[in-house]
PDB file of N, CA and C in Angstrom:
ATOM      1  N   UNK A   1       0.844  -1.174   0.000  1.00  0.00           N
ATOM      2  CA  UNK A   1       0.000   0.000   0.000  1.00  0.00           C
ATOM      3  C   UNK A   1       0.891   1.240   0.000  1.00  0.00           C
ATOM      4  N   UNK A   2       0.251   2.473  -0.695  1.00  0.00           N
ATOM      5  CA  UNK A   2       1.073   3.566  -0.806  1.00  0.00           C
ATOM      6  C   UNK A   2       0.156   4.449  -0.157  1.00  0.00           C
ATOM      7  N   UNK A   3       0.671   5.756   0.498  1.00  0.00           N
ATOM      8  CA  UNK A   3      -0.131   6.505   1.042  1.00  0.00           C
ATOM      9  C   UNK A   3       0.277   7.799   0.188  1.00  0.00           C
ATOM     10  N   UNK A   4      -1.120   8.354   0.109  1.00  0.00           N
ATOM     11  CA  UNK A   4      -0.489   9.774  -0.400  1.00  0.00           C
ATOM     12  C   UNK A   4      -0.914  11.501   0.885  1.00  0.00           C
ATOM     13  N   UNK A   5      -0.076  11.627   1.200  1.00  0.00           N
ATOM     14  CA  UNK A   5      -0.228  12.802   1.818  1.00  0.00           C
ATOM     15  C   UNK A   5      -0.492  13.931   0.780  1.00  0.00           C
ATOM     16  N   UNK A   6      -1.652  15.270   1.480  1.00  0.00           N
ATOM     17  CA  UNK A   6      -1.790  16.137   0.244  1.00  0.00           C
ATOM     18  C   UNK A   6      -1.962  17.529   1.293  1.00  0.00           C
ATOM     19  N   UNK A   7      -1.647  18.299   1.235  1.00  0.00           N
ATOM     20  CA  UNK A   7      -1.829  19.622   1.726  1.00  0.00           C
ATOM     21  C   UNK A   7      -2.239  20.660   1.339  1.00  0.00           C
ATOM     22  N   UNK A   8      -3.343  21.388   1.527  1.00  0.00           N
ATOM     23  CA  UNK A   8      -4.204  22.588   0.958  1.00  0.00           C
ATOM     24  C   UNK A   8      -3.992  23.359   1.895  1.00  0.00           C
ATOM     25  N   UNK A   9      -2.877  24.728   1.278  1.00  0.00           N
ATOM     26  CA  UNK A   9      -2.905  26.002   2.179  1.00  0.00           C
ATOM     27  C   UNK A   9      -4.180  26.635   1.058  1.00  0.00           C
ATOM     28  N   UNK A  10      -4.832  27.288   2.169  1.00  0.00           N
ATOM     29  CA  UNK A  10      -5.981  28.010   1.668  1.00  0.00           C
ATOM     30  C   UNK A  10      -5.899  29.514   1.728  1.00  0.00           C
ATOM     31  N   UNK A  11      -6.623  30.190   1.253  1.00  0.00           N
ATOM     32  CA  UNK A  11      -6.515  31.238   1.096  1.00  0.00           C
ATOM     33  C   UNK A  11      -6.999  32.069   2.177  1.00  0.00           C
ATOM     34  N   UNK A  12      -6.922  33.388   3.048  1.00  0.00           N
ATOM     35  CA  UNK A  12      -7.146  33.590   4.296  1.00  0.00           C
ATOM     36  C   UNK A  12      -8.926  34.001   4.359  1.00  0.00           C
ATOM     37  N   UNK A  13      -9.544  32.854   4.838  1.00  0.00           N
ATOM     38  CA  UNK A  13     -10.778  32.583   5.241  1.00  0.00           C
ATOM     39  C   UNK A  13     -11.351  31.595   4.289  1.00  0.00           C
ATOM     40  N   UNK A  14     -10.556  31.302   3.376  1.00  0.00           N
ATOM     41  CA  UNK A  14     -11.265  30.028   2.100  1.00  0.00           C
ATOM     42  C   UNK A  14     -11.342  28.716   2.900  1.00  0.00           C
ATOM     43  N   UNK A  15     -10.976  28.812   4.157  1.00  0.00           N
ATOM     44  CA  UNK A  15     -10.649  27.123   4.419  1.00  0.00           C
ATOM     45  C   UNK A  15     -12.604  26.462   4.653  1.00  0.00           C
ATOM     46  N   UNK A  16     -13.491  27.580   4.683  1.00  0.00           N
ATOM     47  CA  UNK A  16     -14.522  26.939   4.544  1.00  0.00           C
ATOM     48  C   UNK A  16     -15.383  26.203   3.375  1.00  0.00           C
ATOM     49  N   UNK A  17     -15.049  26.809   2.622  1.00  0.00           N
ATOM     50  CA  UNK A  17     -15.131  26.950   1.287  1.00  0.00           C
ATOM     51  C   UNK A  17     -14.363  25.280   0.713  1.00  0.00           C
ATOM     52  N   UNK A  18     -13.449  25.022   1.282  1.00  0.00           N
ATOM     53  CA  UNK A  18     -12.727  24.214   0.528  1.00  0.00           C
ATOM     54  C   UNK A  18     -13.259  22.949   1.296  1.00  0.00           C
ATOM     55  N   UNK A  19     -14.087  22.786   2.361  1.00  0.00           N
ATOM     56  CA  UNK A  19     -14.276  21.609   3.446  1.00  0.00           C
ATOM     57  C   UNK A  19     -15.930  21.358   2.823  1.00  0.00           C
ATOM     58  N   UNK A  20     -16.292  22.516   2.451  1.00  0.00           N
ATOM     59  CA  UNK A  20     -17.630  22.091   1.658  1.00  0.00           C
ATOM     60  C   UNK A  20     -17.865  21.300   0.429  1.00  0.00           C
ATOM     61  N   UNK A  21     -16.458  22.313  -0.783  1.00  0.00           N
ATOM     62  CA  UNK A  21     -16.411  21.364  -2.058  1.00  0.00           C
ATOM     63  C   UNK A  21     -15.835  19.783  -1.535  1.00  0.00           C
ATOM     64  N   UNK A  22     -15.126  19.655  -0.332  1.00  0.00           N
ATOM     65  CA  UNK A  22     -14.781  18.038  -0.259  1.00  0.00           C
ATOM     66  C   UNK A  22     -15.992  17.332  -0.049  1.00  0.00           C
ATOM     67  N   UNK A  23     -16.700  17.623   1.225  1.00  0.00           N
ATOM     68  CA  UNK A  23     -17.539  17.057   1.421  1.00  0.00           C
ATOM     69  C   UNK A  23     -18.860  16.317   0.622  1.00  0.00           C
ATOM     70  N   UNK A  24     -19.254  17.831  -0.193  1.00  0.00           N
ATOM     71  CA  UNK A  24     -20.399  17.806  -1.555  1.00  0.00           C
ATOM     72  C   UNK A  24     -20.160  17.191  -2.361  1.00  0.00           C
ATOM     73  N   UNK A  25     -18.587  17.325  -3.037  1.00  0.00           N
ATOM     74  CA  UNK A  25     -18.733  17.292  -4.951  1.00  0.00           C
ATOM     75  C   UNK A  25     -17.355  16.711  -4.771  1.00  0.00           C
ATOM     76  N   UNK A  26     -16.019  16.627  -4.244  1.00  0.00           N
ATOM     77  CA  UNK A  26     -15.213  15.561  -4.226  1.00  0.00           C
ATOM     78  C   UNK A  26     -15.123  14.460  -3.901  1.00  0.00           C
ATOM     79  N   UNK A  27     -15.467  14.103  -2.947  1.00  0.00           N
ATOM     80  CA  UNK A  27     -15.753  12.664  -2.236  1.00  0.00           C
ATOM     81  C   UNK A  27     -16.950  11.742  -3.165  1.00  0.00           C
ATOM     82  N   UNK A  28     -18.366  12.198  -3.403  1.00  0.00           N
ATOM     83  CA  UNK A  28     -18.465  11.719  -4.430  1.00  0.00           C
ATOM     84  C   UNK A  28     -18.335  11.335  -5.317  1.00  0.00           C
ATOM     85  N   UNK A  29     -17.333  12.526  -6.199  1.00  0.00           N
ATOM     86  CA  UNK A  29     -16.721  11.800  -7.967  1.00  0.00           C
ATOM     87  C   UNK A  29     -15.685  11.211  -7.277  1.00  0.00           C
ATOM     88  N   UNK A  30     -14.505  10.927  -5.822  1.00  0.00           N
ATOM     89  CA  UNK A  30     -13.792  10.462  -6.008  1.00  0.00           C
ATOM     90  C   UNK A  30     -14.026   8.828  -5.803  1.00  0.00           C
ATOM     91  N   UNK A  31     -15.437   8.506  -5.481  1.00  0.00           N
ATOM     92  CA  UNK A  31     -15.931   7.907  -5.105  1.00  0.00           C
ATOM     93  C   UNK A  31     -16.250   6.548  -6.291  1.00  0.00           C
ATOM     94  N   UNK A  32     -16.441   8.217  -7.221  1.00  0.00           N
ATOM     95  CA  UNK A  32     -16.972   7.262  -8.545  1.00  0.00           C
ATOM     96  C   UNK A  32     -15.883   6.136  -9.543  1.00  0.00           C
ATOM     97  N   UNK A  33     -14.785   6.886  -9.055  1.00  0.00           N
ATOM     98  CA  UNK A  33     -13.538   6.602  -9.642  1.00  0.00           C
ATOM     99  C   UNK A  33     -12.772   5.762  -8.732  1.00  0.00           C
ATOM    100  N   UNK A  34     -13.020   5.016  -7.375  1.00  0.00           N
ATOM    101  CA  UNK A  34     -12.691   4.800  -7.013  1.00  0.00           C
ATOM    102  C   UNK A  34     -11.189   5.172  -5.757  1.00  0.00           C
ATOM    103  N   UNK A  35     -11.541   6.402  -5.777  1.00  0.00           N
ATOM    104  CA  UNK A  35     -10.316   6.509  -4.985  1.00  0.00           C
ATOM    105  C   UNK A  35     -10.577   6.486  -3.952  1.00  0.00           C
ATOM    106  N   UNK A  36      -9.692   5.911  -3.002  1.00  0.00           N
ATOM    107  CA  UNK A  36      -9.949   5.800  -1.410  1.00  0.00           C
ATOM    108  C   UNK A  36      -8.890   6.667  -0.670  1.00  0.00           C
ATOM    109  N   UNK A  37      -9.689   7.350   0.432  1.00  0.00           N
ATOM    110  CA  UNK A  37      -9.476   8.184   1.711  1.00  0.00           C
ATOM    111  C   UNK A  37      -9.404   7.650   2.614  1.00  0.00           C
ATOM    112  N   UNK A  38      -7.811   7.990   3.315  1.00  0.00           N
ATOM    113  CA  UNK A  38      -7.796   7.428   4.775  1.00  0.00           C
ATOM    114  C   UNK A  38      -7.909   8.199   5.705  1.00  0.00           C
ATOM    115  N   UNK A  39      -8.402   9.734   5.583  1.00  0.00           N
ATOM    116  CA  UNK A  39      -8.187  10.784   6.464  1.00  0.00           C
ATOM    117  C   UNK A  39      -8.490  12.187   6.305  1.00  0.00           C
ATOM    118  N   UNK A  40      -8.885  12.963   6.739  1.00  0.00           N
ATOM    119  CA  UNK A  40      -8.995  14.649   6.640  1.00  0.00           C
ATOM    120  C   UNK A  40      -8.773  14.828   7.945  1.00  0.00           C
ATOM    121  N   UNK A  41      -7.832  15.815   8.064  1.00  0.00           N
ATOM    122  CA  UNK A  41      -7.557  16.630   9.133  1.00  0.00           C
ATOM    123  C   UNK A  41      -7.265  18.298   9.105  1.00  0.00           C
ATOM    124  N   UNK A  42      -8.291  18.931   9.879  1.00  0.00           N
ATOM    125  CA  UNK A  42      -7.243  20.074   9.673  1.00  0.00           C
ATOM    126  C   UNK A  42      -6.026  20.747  11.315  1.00  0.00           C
ATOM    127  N   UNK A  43      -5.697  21.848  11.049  1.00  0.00           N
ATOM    128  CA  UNK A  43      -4.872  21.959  12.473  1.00  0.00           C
ATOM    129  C   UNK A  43      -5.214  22.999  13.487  1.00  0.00           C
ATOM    130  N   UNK A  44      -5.545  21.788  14.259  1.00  0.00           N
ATOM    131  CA  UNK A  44      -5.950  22.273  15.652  1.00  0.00           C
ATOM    132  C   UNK A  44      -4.780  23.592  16.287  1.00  0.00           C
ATOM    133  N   UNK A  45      -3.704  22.912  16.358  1.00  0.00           N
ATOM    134  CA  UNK A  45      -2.520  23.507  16.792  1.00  0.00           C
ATOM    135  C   UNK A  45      -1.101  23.497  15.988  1.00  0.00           C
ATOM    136  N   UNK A  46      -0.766  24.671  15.202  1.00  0.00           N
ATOM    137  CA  UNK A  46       0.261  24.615  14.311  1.00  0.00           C
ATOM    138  C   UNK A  46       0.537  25.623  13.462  1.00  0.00           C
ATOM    139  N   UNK A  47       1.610  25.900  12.549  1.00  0.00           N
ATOM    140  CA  UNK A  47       1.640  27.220  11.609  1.00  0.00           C
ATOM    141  C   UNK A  47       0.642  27.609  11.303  1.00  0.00           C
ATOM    142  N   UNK A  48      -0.377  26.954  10.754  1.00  0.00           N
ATOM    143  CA  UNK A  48      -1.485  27.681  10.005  1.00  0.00           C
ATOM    144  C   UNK A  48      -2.783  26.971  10.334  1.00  0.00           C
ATOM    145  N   UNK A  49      -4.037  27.837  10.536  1.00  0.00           N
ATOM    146  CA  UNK A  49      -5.200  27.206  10.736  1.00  0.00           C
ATOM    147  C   UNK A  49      -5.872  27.439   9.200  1.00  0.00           C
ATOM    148  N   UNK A  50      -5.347  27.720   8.441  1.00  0.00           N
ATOM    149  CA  UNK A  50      -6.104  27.448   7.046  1.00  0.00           C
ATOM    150  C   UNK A  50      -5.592  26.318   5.915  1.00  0.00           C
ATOM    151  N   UNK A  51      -4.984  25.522   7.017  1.00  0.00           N
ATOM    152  CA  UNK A  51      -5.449  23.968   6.146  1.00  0.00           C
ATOM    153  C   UNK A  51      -6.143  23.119   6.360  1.00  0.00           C
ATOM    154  N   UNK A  52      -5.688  22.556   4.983  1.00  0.00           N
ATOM    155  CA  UNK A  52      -6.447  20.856   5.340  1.00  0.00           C
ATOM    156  C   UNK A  52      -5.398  19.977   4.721  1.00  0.00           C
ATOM    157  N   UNK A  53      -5.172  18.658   5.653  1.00  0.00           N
ATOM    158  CA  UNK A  53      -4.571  17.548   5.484  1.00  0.00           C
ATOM    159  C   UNK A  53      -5.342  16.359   4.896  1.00  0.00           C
ATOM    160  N   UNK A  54      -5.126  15.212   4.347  1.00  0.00           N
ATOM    161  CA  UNK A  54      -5.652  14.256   4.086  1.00  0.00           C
ATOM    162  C   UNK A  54      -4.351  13.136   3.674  1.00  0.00           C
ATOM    163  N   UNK A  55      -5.123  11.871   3.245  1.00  0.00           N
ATOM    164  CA  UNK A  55      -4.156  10.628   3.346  1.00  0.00           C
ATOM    165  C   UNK A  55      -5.396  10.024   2.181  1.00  0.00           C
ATOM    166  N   UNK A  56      -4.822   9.681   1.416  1.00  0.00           N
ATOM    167  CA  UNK A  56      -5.509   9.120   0.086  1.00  0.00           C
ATOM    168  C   UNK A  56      -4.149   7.488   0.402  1.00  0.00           C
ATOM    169  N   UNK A  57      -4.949   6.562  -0.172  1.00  0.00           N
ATOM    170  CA  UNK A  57      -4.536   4.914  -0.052  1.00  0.00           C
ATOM    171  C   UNK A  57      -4.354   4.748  -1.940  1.00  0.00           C
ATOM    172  N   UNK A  58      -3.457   4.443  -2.185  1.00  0.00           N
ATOM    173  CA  UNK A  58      -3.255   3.663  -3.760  1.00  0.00           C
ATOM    174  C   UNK A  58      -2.619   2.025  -3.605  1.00  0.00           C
ATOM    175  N   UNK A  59      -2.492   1.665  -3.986  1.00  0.00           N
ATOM    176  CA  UNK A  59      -2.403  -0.265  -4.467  1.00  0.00           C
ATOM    177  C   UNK A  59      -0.871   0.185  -5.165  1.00  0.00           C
ATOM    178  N   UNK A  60      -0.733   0.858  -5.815  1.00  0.00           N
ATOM    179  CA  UNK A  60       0.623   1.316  -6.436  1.00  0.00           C
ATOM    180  C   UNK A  60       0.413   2.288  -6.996  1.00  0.00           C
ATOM    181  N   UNK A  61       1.584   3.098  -7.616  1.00  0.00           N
ATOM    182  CA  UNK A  61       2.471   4.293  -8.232  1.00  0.00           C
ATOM    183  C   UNK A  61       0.813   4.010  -9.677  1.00  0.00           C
ATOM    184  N   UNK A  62       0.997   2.958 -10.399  1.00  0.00           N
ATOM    185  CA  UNK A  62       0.251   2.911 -11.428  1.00  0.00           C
ATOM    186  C   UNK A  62      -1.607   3.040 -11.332  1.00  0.00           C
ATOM    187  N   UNK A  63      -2.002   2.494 -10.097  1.00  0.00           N
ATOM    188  CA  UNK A  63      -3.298   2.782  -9.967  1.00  0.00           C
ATOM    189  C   UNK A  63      -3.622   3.902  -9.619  1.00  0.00           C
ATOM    190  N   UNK A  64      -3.206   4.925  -8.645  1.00  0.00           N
ATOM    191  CA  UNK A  64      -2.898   6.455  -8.969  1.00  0.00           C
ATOM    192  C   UNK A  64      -3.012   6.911  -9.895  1.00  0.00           C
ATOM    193  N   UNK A  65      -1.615   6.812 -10.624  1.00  0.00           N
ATOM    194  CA  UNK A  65      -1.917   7.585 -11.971  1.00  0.00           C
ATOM    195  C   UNK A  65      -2.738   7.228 -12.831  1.00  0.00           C
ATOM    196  N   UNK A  66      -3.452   6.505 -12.994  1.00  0.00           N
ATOM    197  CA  UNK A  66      -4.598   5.882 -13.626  1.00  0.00           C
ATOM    198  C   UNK A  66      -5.883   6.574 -12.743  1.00  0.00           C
ATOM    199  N   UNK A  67      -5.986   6.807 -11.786  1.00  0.00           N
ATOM    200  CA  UNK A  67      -7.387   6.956 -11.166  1.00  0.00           C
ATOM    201  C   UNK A  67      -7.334   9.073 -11.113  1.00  0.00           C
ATOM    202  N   UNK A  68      -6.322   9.027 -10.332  1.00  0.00           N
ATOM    203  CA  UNK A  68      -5.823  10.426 -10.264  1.00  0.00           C
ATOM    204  C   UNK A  68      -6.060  11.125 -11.395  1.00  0.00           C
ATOM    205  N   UNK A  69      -5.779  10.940 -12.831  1.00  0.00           N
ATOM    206  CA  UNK A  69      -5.529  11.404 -13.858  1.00  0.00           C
ATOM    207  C   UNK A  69      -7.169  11.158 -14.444  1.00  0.00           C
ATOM    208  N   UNK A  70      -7.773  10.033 -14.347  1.00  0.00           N
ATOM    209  CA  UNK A  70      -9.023  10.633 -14.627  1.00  0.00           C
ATOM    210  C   UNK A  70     -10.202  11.068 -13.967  1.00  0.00           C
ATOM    211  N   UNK A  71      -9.743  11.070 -12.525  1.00  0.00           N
ATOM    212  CA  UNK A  71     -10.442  12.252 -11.853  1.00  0.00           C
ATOM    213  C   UNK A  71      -9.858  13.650 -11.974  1.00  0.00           C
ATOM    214  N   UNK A  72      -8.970  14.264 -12.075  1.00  0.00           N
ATOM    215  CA  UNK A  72      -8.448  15.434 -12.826  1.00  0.00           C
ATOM    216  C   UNK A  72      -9.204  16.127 -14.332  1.00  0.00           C
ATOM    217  N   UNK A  73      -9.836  14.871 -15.033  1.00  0.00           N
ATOM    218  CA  UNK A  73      -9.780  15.028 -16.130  1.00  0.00           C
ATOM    219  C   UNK A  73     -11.476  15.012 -16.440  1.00  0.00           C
ATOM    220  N   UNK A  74     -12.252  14.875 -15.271  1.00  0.00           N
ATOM    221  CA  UNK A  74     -13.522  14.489 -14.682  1.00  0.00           C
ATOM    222  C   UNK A  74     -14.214  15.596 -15.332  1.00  0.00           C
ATOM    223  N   UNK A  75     -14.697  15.864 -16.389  1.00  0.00           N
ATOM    224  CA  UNK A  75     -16.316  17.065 -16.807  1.00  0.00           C
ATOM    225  C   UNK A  75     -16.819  17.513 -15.521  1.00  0.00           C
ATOM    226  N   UNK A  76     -17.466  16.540 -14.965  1.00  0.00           N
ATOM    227  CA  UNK A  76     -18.491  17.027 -13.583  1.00  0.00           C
ATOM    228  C   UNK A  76     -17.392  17.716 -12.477  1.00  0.00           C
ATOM    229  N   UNK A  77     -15.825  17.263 -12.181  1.00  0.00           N
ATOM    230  CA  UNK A  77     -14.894  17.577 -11.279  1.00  0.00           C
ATOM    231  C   UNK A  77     -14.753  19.050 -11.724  1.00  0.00           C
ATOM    232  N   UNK A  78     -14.190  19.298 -13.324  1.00  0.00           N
ATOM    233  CA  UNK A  78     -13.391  20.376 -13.415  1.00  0.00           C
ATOM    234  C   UNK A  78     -15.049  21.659 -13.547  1.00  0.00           C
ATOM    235  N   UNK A  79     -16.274  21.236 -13.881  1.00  0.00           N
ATOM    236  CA  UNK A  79     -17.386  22.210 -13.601  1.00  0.00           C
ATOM    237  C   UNK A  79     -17.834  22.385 -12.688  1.00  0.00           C
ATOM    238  N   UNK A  80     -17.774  21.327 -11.526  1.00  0.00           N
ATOM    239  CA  UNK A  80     -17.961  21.906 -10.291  1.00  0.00           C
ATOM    240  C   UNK A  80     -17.086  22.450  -9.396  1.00  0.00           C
ATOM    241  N   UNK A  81     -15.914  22.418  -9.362  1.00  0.00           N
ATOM    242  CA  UNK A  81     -14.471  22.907  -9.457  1.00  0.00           C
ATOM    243  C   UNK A  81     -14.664  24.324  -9.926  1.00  0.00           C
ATOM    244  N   UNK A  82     -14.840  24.721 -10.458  1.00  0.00           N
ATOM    245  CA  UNK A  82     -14.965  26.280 -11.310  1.00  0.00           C
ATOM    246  C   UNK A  82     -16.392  26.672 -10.372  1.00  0.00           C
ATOM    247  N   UNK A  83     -17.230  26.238 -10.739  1.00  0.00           N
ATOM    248  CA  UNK A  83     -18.255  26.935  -9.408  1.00  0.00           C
ATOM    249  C   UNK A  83     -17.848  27.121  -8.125  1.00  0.00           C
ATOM    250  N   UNK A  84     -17.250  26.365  -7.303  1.00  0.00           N
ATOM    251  CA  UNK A  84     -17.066  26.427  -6.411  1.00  0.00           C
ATOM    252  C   UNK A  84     -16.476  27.705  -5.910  1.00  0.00           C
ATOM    253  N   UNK A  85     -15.322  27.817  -7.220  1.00  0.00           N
ATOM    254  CA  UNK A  85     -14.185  29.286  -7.217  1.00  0.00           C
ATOM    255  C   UNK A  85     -15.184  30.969  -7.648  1.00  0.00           C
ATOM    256  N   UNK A  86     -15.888  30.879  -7.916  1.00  0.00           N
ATOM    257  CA  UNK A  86     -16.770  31.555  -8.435  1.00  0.00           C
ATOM    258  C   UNK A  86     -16.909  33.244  -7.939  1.00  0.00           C
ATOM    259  N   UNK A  87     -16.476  32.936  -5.956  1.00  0.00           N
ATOM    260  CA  UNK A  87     -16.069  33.953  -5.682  1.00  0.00           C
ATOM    261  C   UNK A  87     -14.806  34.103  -5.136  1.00  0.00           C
ATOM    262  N   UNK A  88     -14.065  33.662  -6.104  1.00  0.00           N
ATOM    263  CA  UNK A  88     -12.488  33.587  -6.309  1.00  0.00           C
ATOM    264  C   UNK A  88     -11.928  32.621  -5.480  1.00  0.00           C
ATOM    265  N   UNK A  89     -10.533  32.074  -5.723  1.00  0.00           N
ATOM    266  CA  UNK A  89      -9.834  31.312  -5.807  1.00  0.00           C
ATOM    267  C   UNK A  89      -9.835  30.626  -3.968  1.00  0.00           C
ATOM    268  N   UNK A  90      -9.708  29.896  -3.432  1.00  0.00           N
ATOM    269  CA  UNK A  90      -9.627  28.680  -2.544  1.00  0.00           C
ATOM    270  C   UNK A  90      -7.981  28.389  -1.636  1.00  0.00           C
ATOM    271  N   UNK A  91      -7.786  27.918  -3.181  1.00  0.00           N
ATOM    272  CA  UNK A  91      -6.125  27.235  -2.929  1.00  0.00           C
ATOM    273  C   UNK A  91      -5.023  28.649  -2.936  1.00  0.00           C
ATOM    274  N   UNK A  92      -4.177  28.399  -2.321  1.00  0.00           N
ATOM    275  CA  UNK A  92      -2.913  29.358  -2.109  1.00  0.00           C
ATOM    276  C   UNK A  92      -1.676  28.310  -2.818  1.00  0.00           C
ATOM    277  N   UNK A  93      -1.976  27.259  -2.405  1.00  0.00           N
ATOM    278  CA  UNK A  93      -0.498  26.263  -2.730  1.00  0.00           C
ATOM    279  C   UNK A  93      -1.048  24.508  -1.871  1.00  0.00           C
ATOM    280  N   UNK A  94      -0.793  23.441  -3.080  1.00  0.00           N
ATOM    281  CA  UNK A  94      -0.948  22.553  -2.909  1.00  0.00           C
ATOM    282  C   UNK A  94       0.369  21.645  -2.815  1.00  0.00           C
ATOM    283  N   UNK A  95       0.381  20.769  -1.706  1.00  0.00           N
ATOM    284  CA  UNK A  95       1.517  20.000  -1.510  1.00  0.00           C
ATOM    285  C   UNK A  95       1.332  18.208  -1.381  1.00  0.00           C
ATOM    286  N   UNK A  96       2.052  17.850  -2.012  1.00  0.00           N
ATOM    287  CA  UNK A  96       2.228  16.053  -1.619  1.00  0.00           C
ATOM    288  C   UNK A  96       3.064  15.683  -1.356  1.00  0.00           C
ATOM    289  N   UNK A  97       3.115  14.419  -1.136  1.00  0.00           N
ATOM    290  CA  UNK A  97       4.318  13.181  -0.309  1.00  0.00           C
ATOM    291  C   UNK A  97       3.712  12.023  -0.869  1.00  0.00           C
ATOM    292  N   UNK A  98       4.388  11.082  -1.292  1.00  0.00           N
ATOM    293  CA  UNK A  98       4.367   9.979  -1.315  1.00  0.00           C
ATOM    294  C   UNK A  98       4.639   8.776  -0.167  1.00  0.00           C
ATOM    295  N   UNK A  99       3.984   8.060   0.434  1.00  0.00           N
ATOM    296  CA  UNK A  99       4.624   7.646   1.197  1.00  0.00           C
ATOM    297  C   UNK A  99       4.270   6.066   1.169  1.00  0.00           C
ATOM    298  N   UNK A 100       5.264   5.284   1.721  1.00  0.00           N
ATOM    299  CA  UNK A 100       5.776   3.510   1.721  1.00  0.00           C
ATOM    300  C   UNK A 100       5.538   3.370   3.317  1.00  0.00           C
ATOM    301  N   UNK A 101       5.272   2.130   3.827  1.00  0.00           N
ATOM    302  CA  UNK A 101       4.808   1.927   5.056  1.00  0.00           C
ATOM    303  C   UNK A 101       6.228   1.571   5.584  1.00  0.00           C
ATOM    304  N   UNK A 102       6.658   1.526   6.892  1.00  0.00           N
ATOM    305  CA  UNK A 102       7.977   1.032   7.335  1.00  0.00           C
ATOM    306  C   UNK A 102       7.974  -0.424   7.449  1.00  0.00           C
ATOM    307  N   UNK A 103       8.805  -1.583   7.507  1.00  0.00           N
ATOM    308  CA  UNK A 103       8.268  -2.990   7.813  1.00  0.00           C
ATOM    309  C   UNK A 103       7.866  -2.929   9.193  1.00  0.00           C
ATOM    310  N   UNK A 104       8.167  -2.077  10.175  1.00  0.00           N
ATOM    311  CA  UNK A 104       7.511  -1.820  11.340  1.00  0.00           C
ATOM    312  C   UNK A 104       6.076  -1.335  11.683  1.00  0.00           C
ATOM    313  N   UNK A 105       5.732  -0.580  10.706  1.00  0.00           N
ATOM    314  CA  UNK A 105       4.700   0.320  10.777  1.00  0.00           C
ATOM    315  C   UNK A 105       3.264  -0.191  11.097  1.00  0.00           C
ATOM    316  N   UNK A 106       2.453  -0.033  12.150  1.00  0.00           N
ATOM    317  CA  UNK A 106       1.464  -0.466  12.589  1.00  0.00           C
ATOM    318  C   UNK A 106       0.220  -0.482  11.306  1.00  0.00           C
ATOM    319  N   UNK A 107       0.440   0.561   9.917  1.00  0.00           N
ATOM    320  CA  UNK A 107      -0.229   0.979   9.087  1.00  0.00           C
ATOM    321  C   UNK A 107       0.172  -0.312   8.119  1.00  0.00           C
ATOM    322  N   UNK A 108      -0.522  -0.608   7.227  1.00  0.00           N
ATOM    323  CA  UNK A 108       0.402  -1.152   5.964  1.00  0.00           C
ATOM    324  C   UNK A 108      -0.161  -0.763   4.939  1.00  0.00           C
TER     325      UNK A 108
END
């Protein structure tokens, strides 16, 4: 199993905005496409209270880019995506990690 870490700095007061489009209109199409979520978090205590964290699960490097790429590429994603922004932009800067479990790791 691969984990993908993803980070949304938001824009200062967008972080509501961005917990709604997950909830409504991402999780659904990602749903449709199969992608699986291991997590949303945002921060209680830390640099910034206008993120959000999450942990997306892939099978490998190739089912990712296969699922990823056509949810990116999603009609219903990229039009409801544009509504959402409607009264301007959300994201400030998006970040990932790839990550491999340790042979220790309570996760696998």
């Amino acid at each position: 199993m691969i984990y993908e870490l993803r980070v949304y700095d938001c824009l200062p007061g967008r972080l509501p905005a961005l917990l709604t489009r997950f909830e409504s209109t991402t999780l659904p199409i990602w749903e449709r496409h199969g992608i699986r979520q291991a997590g949303f978090w945002t921060t209680l205590v830390g640099e910034s209270s206008q993120q959000l964290n999450y942990l997306l699960q892939w099978q490998s490097m190739a089912e990712r880019e296969m699922k990823w790429n056509a949810f990116m590429a999603d009609s219903e994603w990229q039009a409801r995506r544009a509504e959402s922004e409607k009264d301007g932009a959300i994201i400030a800067k998006v970040s990932n990690q790839l990550w491999q479990p340790t042979a220790f790791s309570s996760v696998k």
